[in-house]
C-alpha atoms as a PDB file:
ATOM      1  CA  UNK A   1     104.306  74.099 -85.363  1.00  0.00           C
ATOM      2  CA  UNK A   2     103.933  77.869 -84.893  1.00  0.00           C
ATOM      3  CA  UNK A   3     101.345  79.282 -82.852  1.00  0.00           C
ATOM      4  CA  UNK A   4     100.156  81.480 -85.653  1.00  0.00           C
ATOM      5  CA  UNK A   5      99.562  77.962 -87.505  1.00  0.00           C
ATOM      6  CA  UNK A   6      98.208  76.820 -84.414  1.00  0.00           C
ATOM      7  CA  UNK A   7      95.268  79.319 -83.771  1.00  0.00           C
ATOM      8  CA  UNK A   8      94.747  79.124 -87.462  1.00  0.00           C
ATOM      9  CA  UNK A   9      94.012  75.656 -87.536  1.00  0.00           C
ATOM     10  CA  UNK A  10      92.071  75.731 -84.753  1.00  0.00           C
ATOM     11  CA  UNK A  11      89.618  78.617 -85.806  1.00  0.00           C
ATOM     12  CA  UNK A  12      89.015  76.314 -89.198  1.00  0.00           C
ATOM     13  CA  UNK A  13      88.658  73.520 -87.237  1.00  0.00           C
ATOM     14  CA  UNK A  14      85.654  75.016 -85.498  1.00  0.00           C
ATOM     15  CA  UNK A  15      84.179  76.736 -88.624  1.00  0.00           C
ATOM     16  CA  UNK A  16      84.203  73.260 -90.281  1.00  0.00           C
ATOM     17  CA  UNK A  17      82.792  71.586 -87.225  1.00  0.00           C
ATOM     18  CA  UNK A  18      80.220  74.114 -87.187  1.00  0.00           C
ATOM     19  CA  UNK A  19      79.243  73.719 -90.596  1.00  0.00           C
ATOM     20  CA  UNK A  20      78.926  69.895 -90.287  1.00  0.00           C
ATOM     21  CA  UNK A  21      76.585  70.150 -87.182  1.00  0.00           C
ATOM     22  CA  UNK A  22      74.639  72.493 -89.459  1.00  0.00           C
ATOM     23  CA  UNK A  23      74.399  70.444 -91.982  1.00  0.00           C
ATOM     24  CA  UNK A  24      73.650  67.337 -89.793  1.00  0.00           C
ATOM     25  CA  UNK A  25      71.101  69.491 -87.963  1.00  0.00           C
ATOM     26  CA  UNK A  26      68.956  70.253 -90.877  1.00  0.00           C
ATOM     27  CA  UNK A  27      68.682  66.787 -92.138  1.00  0.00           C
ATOM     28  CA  UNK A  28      67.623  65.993 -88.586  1.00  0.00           C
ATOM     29  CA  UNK A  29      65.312  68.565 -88.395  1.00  0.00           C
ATOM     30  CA  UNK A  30      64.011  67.822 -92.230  1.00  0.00           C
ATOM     31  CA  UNK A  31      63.607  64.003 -91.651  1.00  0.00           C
ATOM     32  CA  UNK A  32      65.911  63.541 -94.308  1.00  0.00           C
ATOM     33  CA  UNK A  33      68.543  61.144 -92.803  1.00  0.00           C
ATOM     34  CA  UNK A  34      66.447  58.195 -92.133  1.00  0.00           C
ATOM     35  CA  UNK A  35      67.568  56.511 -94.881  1.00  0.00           C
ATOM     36  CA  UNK A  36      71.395  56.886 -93.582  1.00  0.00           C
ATOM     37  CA  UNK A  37      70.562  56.454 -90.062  1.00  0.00           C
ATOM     38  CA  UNK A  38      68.225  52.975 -90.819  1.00  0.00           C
ATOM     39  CA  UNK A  39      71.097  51.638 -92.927  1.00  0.00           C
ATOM     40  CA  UNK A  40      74.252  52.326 -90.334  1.00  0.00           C
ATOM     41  CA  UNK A  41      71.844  50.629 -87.238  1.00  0.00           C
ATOM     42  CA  UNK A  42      71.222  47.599 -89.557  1.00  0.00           C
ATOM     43  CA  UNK A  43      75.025  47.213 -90.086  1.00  0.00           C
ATOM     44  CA  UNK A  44      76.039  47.804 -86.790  1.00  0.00           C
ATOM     45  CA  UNK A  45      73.308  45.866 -85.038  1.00  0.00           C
ATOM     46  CA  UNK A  46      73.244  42.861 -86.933  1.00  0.00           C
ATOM     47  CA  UNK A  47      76.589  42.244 -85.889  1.00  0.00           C
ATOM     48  CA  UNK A  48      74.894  41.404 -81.968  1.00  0.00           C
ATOM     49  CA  UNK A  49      76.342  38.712 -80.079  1.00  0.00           C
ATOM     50  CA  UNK A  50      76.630  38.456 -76.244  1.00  0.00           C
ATOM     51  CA  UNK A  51      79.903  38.756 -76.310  1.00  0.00           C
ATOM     52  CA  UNK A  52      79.644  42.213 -78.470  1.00  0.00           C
ATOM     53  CA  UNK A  53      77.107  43.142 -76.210  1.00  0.00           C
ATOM     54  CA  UNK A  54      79.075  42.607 -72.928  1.00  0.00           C
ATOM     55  CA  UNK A  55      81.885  44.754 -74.509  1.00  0.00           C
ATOM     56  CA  UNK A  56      79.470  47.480 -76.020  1.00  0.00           C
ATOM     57  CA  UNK A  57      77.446  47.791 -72.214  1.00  0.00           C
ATOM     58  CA  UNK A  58      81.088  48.341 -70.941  1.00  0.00           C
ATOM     59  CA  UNK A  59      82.050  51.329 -73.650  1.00  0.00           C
ATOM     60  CA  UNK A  60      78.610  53.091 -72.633  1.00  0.00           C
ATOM     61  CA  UNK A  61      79.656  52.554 -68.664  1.00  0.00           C
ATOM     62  CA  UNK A  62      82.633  54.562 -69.266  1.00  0.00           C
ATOM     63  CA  UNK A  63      81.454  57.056 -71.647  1.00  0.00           C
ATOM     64  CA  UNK A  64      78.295  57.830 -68.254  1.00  0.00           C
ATOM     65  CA  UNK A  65      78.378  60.881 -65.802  1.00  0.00           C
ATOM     66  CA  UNK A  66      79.641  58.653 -63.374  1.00  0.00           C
ATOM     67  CA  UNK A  67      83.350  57.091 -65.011  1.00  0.00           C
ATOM     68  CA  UNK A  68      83.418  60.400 -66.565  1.00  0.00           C
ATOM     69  CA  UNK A  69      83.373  62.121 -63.208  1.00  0.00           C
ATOM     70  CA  UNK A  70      85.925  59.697 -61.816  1.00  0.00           C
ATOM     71  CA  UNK A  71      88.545  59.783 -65.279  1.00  0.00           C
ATOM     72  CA  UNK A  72      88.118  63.824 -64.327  1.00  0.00           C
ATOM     73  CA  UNK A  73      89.210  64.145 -61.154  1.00  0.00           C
ATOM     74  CA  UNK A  74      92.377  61.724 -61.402  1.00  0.00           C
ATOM     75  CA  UNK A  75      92.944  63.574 -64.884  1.00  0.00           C
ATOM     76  CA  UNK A  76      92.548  67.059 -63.072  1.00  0.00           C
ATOM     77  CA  UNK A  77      94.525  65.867 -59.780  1.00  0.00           C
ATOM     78  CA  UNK A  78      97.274  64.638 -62.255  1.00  0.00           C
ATOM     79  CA  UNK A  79      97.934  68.056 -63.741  1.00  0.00           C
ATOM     80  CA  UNK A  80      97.549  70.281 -61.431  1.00  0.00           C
ATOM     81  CA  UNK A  81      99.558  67.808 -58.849  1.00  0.00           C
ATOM     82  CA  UNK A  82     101.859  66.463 -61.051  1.00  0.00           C
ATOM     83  CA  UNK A  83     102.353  68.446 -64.098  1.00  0.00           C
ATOM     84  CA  UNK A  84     101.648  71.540 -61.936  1.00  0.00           C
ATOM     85  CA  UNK A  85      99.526  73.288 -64.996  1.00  0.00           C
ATOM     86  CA  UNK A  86      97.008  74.982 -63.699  1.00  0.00           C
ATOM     87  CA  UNK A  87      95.999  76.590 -66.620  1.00  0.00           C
ATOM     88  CA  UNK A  88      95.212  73.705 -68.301  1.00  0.00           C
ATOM     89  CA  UNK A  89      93.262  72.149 -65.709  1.00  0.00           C
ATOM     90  CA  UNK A  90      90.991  75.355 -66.388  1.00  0.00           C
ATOM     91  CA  UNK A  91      90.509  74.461 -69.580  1.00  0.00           C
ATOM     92  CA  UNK A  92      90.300  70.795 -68.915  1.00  0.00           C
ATOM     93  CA  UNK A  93      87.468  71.520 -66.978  1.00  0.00           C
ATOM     94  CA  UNK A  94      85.923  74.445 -69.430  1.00  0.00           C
ATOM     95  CA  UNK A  95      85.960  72.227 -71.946  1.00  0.00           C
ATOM     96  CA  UNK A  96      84.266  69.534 -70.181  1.00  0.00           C
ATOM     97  CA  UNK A  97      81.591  71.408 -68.515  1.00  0.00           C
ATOM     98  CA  UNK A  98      80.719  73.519 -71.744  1.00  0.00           C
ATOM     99  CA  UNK A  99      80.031  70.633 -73.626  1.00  0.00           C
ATOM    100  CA  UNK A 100      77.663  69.162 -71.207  1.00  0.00           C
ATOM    101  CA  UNK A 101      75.760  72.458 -70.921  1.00  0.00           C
ATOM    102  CA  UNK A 102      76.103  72.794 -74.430  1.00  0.00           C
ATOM    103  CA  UNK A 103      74.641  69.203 -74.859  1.00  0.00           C
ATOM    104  CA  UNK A 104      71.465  69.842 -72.987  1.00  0.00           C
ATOM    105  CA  UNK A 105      70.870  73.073 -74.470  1.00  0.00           C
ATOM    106  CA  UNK A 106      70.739  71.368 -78.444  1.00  0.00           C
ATOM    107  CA  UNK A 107      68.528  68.085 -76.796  1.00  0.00           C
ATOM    108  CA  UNK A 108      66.239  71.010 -75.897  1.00  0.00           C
ATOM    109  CA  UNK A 109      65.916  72.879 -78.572  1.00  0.00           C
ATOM    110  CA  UNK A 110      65.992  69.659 -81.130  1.00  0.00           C
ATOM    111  CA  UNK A 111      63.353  67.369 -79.303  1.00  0.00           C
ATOM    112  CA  UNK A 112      64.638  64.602 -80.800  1.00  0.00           C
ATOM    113  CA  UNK A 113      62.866  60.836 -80.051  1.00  0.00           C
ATOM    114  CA  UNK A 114      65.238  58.150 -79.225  1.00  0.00           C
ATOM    115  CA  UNK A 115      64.896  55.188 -81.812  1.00  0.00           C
ATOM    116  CA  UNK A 116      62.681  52.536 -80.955  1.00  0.00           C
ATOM    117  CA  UNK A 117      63.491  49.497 -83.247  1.00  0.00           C
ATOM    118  CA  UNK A 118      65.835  47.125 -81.082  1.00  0.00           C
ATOM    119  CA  UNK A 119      66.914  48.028 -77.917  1.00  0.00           C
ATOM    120  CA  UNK A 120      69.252  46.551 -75.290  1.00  0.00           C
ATOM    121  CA  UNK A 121      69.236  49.174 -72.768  1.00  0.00           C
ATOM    122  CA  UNK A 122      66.778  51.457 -71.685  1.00  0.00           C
ATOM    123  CA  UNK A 123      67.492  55.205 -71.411  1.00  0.00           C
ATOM    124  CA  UNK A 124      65.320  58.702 -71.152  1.00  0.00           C
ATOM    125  CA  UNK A 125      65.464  61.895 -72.318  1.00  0.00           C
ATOM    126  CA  UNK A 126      66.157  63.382 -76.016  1.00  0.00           C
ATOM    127  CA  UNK A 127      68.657  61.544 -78.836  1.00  0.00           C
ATOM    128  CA  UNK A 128      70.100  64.771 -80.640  1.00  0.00           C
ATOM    129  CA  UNK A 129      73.228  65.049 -80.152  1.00  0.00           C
ATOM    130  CA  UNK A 130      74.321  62.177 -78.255  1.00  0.00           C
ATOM    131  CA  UNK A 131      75.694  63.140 -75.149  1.00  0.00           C
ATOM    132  CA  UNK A 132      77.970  60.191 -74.543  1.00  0.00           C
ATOM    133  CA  UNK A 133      79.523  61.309 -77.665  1.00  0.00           C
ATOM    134  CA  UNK A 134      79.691  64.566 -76.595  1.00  0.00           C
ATOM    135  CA  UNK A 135      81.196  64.205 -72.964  1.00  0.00           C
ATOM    136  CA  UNK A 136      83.685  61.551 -74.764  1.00  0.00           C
ATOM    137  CA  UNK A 137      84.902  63.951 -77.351  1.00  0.00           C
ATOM    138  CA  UNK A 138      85.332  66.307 -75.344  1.00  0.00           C
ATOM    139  CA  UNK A 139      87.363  64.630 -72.576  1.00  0.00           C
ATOM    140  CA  UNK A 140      89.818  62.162 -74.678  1.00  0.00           C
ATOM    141  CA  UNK A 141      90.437  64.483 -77.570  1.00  0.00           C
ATOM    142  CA  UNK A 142      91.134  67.192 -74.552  1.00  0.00           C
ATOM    143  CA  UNK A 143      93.705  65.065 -72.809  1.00  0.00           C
ATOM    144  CA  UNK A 144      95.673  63.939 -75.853  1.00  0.00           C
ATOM    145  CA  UNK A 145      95.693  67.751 -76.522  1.00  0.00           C
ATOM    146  CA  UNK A 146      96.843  68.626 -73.179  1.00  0.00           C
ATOM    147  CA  UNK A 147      99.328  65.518 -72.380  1.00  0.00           C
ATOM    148  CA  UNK A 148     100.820  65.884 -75.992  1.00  0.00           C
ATOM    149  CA  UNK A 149     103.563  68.252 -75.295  1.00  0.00           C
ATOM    150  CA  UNK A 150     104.104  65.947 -72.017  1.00  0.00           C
ATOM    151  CA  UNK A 151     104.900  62.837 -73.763  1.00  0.00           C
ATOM    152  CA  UNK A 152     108.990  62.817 -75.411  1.00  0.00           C
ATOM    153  CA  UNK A 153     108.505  59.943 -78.005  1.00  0.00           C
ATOM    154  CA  UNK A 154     106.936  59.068 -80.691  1.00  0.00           C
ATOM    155  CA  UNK A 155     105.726  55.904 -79.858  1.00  0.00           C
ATOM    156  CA  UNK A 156     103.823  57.592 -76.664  1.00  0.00           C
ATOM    157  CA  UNK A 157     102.175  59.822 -78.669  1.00  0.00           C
ATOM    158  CA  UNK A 158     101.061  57.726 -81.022  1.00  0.00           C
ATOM    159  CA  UNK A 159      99.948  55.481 -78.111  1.00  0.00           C
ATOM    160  CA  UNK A 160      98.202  58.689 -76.697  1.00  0.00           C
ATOM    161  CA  UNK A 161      96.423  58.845 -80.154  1.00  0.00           C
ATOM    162  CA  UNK A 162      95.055  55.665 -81.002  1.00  0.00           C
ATOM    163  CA  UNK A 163      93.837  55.417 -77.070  1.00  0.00           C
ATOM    164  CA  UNK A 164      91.827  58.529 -77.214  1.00  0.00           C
ATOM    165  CA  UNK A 165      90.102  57.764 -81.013  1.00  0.00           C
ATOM    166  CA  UNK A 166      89.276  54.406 -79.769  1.00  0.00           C
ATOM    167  CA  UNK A 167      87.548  55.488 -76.805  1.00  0.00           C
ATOM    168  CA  UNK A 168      85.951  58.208 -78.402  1.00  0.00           C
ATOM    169  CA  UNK A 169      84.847  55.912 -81.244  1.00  0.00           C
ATOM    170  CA  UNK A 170      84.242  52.441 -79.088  1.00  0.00           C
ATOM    171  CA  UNK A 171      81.771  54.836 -76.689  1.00  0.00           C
ATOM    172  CA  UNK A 172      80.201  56.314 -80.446  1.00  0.00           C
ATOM    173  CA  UNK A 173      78.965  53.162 -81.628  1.00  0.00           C
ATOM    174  CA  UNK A 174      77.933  51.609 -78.767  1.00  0.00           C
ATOM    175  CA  UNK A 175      75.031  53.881 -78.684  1.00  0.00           C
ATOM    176  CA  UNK A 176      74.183  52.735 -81.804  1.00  0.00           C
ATOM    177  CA  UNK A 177      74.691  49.287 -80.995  1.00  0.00           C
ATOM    178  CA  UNK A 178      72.628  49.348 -77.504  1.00  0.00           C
ATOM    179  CA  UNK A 179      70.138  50.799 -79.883  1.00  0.00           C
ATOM    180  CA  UNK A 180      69.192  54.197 -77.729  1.00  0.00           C
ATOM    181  CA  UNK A 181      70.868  56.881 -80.638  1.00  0.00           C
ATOM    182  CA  UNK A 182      70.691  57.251 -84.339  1.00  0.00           C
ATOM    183  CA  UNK A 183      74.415  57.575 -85.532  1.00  0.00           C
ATOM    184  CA  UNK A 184      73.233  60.982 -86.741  1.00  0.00           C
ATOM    185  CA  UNK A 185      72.975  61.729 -83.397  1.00  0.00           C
ATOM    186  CA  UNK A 186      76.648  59.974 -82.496  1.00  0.00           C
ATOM    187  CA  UNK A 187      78.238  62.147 -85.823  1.00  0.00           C
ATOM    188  CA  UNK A 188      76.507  65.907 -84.642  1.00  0.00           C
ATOM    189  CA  UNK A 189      77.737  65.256 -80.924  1.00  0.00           C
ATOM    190  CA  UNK A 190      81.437  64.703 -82.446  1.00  0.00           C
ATOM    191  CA  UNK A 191      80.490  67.744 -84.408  1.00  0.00           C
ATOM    192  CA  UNK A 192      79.489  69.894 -81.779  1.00  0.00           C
ATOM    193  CA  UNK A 193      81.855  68.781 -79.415  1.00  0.00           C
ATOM    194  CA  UNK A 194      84.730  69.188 -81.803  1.00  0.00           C
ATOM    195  CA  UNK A 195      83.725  73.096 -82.509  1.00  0.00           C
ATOM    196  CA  UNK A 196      83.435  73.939 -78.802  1.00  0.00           C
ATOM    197  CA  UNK A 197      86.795  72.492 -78.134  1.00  0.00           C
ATOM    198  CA  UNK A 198      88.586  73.987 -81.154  1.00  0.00           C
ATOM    199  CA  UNK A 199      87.175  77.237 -80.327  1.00  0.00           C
ATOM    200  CA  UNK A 200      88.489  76.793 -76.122  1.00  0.00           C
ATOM    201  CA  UNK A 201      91.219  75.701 -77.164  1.00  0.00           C
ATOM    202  CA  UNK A 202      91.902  78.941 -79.888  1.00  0.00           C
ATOM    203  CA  UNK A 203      90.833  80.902 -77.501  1.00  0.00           C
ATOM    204  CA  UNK A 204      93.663  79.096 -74.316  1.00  0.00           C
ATOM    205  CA  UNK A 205      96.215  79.542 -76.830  1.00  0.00           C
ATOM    206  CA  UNK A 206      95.715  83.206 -77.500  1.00  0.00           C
ATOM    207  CA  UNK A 207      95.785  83.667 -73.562  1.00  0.00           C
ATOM    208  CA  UNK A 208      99.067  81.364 -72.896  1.00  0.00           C
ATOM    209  CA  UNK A 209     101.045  83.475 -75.799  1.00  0.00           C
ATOM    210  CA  UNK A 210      99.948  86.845 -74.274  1.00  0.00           C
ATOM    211  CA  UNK A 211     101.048  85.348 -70.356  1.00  0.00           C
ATOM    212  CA  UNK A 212     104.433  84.528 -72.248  1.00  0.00           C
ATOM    213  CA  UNK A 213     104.875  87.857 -73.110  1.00  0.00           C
ATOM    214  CA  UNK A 214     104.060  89.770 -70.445  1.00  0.00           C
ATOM    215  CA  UNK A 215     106.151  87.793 -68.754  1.00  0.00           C
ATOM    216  CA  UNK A 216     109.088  88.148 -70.978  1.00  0.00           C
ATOM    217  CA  UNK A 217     108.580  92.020 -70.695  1.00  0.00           C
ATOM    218  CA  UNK A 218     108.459  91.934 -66.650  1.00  0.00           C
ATOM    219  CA  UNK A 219     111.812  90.303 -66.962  1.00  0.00           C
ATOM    220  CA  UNK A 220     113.553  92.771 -69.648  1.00  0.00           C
ATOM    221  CA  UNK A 221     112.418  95.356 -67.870  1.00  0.00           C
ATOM    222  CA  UNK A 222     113.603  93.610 -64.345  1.00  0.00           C
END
């Protein structure tokens, strides 16, 4: 895959992403998703069990701040120790911390009330865009980005795959299952998230293809 292909697909990646949380947005905004949103929570929560609640409780425990914070730091220590990238331990952490601020800034400006039908959890704060949606997004699609080129086989990367859209997904729906977000507000934090990263990560390959060659003209010229 060329890098010309890459930054391509990238940049439409974001303008799509964009478009979707626009879209989402305004039937938000508009109240016109309640029909959606009513019918995906009476799916997904009359599936409840205490078994499927035990196992939901544990997705949102390591989609919080605090697992998050932990998964970062081993993640960050791992390549910049071990892989010694520090470049991509910037945007590792870019990408993490934008979509946090970025997540706060659209609760803000949305005010949007959690549901209130059947809760298992209690939470505060506003439901649009989820943030554990968000934050997981934005840290397991990162790291299968960044540990892709790492991994030689097949099977690893396709190991690497199915681990990140299951955690990513697993953390979605437990919000919806725990009853404290609309899945509108689980698909426009995807959405979000998945335009801010496309965009950092357009942007990281731009800047790794011009370090390549000014470094390959220090050395013709050495």
């Amino acid at each position: 895959m060329n890098l010309k292909f890459q930054l391509s697909f990238a940049f439409l990646l974001s303008i799509v992403s964009l478009i979707g949380f626009s879209f989402i947005a305004i039937l938000v905004s508009g109240q016109n998703i309640v029909q959606f949103d009513s019918t995906v929570i009476s799916f997904i929560q009359g599936r409840e069990t205490p078994f499927l609640t035990n196992i939901m409780k544990f997705f949102t425990f390591v989609g919080s701040t605090k697992c998050a914070v932990i998964i970062i730091l081993l993640a960050s220590l791992f390549m910049y120790k071990v892989l010694k990238h520090r470049s991509e331990t910037i945007l590792f952490f870019s990408v993490i911390a934008g979509s946090a601020v970025l997540n706060q800034i659209l609760k803000w400006f949305f005010h949007r009330a959690r549901p209130d039908l059947h809760r298992l959890i209690e939470v505060g704060g506003y439901s649009f865009p989820s943030g554990h949606s968000m934050n997981a997004f934005a840290l397991y699609a990162t790291l299968a980005f960044l540990l892709w080129r790492h991994i030689p086989t097949r099977i690893g990367r396709t190991i690497l795959i199915i681990f990140s859209t299951v955690m990513i997904l697993a953390i979605g729906i437990s919000r919806i299952y725990l009853g404290v977000h609309y899945p509108s507000d689980v698909i426009g934090g995807y959405l979000a998230s998945g335009c801010w990263l496309a965009l950092a990560i357009y942007f990281f390959q731009r800047y790794q293809e011009k370090r390549r060659r000014l470094e390959g003209n220090k050395l013709v010229r050495e």
